[in-house]
C-alpha atoms as a PDB file:
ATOM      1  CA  UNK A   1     -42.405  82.728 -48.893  1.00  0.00           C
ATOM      2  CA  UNK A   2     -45.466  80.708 -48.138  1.00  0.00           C
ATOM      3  CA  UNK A   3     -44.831  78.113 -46.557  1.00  0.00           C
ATOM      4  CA  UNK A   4     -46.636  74.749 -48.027  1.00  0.00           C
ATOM      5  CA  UNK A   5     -50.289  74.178 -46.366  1.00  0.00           C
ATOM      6  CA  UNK A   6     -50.058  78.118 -46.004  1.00  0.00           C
ATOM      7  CA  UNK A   7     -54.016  78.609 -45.106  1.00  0.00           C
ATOM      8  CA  UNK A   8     -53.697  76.527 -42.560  1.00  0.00           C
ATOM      9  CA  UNK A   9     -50.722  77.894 -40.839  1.00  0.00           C
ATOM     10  CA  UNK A  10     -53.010  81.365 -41.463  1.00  0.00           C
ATOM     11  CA  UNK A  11     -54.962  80.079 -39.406  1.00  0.00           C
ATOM     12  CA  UNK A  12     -53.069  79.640 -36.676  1.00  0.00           C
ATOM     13  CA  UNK A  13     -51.747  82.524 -36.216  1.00  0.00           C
ATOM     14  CA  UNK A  14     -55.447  84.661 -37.204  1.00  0.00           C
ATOM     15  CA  UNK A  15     -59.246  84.154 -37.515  1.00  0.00           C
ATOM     16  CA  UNK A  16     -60.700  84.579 -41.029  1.00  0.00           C
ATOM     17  CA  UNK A  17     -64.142  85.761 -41.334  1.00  0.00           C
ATOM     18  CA  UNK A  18     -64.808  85.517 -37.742  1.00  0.00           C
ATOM     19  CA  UNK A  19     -67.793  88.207 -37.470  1.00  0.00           C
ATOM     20  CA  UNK A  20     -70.702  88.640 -39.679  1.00  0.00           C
ATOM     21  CA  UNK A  21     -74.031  90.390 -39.277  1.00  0.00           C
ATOM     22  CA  UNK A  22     -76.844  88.409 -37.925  1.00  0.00           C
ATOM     23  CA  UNK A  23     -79.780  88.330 -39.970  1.00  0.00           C
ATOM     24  CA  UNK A  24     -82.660  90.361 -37.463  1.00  0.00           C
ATOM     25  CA  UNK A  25     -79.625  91.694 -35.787  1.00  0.00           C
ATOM     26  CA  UNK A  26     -78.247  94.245 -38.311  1.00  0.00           C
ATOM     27  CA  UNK A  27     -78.139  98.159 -37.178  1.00  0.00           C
ATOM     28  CA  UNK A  28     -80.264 100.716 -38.858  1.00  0.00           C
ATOM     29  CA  UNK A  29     -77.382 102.567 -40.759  1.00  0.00           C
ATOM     30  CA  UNK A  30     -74.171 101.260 -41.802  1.00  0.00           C
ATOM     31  CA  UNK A  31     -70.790 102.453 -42.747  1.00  0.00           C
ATOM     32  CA  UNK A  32     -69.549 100.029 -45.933  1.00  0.00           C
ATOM     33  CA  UNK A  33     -66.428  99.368 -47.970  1.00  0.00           C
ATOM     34  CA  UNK A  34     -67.395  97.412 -50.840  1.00  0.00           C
ATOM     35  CA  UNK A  35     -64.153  96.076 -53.664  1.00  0.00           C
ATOM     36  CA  UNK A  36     -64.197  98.371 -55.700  1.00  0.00           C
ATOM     37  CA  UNK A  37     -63.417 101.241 -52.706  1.00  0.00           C
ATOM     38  CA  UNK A  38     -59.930  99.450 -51.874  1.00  0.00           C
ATOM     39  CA  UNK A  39     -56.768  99.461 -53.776  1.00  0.00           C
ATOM     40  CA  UNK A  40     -53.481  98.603 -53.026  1.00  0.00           C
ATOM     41  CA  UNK A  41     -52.864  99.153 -49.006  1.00  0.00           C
ATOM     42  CA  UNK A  42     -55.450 102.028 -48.385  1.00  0.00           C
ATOM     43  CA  UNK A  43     -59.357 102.357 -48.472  1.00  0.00           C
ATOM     44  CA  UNK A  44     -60.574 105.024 -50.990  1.00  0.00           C
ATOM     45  CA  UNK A  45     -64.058 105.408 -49.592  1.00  0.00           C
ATOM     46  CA  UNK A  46     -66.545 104.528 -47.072  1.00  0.00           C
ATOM     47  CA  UNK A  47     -70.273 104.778 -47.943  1.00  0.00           C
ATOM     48  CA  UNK A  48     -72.552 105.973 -45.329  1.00  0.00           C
ATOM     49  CA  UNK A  49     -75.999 104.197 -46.007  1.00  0.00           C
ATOM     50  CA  UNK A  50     -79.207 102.955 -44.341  1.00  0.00           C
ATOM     51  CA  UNK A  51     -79.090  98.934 -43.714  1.00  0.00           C
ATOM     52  CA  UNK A  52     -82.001  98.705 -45.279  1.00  0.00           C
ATOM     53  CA  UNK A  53     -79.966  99.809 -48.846  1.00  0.00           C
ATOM     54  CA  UNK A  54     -76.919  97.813 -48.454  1.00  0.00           C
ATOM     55  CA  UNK A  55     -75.960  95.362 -50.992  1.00  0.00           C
ATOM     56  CA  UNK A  56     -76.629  91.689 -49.653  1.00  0.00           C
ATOM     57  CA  UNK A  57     -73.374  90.778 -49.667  1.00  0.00           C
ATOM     58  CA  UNK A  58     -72.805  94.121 -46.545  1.00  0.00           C
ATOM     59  CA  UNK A  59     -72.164  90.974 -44.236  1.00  0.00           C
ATOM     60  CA  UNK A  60     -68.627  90.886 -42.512  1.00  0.00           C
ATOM     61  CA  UNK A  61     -67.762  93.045 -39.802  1.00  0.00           C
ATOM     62  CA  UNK A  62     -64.582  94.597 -38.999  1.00  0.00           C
ATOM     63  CA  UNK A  63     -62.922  96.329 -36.098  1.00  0.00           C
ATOM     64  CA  UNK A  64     -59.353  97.862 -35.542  1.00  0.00           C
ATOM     65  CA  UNK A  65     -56.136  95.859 -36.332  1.00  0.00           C
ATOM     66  CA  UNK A  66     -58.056  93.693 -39.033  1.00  0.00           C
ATOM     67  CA  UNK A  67     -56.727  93.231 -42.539  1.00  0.00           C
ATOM     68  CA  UNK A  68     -58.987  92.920 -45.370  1.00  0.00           C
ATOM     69  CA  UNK A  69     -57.988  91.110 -48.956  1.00  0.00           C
ATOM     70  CA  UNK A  70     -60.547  90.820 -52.208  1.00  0.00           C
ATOM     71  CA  UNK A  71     -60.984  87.718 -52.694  1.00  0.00           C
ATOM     72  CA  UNK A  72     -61.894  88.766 -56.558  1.00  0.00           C
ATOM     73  CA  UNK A  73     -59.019  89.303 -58.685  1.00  0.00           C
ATOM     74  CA  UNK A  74     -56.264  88.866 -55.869  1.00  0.00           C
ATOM     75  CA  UNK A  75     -53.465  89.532 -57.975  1.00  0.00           C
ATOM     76  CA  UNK A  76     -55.411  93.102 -58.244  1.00  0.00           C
ATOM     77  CA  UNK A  77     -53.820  93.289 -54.481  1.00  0.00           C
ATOM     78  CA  UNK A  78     -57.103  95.401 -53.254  1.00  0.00           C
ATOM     79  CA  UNK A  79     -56.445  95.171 -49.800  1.00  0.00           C
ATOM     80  CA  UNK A  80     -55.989  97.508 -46.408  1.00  0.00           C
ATOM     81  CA  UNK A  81     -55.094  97.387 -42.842  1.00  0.00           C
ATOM     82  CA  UNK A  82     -58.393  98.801 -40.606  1.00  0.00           C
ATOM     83  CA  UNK A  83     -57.607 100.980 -38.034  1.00  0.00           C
ATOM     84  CA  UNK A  84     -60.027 103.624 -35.753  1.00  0.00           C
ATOM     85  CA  UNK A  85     -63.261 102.679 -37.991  1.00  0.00           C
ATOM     86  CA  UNK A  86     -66.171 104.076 -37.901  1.00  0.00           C
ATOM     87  CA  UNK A  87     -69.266 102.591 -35.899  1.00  0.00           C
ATOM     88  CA  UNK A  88     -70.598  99.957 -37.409  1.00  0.00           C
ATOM     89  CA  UNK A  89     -68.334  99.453 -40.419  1.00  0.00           C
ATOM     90  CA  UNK A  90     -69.308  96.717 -42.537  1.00  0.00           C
ATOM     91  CA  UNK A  91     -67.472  95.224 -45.877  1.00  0.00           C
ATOM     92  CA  UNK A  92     -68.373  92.993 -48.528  1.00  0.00           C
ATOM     93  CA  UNK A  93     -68.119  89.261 -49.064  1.00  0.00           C
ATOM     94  CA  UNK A  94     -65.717  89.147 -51.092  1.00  0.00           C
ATOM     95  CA  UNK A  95     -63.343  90.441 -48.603  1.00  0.00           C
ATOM     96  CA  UNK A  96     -61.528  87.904 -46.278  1.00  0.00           C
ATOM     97  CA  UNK A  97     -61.434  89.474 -43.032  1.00  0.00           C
ATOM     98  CA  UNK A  98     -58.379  88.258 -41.039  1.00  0.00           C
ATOM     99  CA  UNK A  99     -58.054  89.483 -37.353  1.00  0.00           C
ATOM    100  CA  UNK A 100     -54.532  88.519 -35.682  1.00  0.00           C
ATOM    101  CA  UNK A 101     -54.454  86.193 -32.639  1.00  0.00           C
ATOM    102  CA  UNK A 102     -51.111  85.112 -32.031  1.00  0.00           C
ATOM    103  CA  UNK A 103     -49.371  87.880 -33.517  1.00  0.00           C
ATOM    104  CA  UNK A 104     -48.950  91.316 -34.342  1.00  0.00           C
ATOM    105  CA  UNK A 105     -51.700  93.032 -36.787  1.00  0.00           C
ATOM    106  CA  UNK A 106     -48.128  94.588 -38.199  1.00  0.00           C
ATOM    107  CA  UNK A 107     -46.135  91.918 -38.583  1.00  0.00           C
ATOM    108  CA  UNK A 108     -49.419  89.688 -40.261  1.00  0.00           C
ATOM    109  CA  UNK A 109     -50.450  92.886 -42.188  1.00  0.00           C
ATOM    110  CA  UNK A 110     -46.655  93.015 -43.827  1.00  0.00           C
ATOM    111  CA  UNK A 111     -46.443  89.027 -43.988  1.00  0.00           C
ATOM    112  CA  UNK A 112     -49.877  89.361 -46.060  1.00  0.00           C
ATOM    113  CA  UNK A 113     -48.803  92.101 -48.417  1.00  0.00           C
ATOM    114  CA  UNK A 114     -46.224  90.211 -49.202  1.00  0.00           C
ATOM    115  CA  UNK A 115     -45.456  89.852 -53.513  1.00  0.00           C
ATOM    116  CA  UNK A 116     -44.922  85.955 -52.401  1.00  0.00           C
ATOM    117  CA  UNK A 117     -48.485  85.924 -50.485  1.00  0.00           C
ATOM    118  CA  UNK A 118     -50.058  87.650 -53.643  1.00  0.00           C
ATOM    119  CA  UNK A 119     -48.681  84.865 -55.542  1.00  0.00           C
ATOM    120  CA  UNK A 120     -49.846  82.447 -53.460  1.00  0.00           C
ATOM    121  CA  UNK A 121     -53.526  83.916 -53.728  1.00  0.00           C
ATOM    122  CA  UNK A 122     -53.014  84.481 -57.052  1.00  0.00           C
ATOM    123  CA  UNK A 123     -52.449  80.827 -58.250  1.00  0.00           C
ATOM    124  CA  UNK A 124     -54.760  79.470 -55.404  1.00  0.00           C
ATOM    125  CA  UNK A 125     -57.744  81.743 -56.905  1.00  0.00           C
ATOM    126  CA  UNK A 126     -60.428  80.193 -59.136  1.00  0.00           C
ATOM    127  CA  UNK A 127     -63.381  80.432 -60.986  1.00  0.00           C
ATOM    128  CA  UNK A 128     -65.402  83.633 -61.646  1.00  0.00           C
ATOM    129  CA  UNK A 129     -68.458  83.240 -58.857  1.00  0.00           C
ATOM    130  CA  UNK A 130     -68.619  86.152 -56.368  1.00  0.00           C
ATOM    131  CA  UNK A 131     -68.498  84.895 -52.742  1.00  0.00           C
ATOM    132  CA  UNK A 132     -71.707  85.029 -50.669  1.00  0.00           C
END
């Protein structure tokens, strides 16, 4: 279960969103995961593309041990542990980026994949505008 004030124990334990390209800063080429290229627990493609073609919202970056979960349509349950990515791998905003800090990317990764957590996200989701 969640426990009441659940984002905020998240928090605790895990950084959301911590990294996100710099404007001026970004790389030449990119590797990108946008929503629609995660389902449940896996990533179903990576698009290889110049910076310079990305979407705007190409913003948050990721590294190993990172979980991501769409923020769109949570009860969808699009969301994947990242492990070994490729340089420079970039997803969308509407992806929550959590990186574990005092604990386990296993033991958050099965805690967040939880059908309780989905629920959680599921009633604490609203409105229809896309994240920036």
């Amino acid at each position: 279960m969640v426990p009441e004030g659940g984002s905020e124990k998240l928090g605790k334990i895990a950084d959301i969103n911590a990294s996100s390209l710099k404007k001026g800063q970004e790389p030449d080429e990119i590797n990108y995961i946008d929503i629609a290229s995660v389902s449940t627990g896996q990533i179903d493609k990576i698009e290889h593309l110049a910076h310079s073609d990305a979407p705007s919202r190409a913003r948050r970056v990721v590294k190993s041990g990172d979980i991501i979960w769409s923020t769109v349509r949570p009860n969808r349950k699009s969301y994947s542990v990242i492990l070994n990515p490729p340089p420079n791998l970039i997803v969308s905003t509407g992806f929550a980026v959590i990186s574990a800090k005092h604990a386990p990317y296993t033991y958050l990764y099965h805690a967040l994949t939880t059908n309780d957590f989905v629920g959680y996200l599921t009633n604490h989701a609203t409105g229809a505008a896309y994240p920036q």
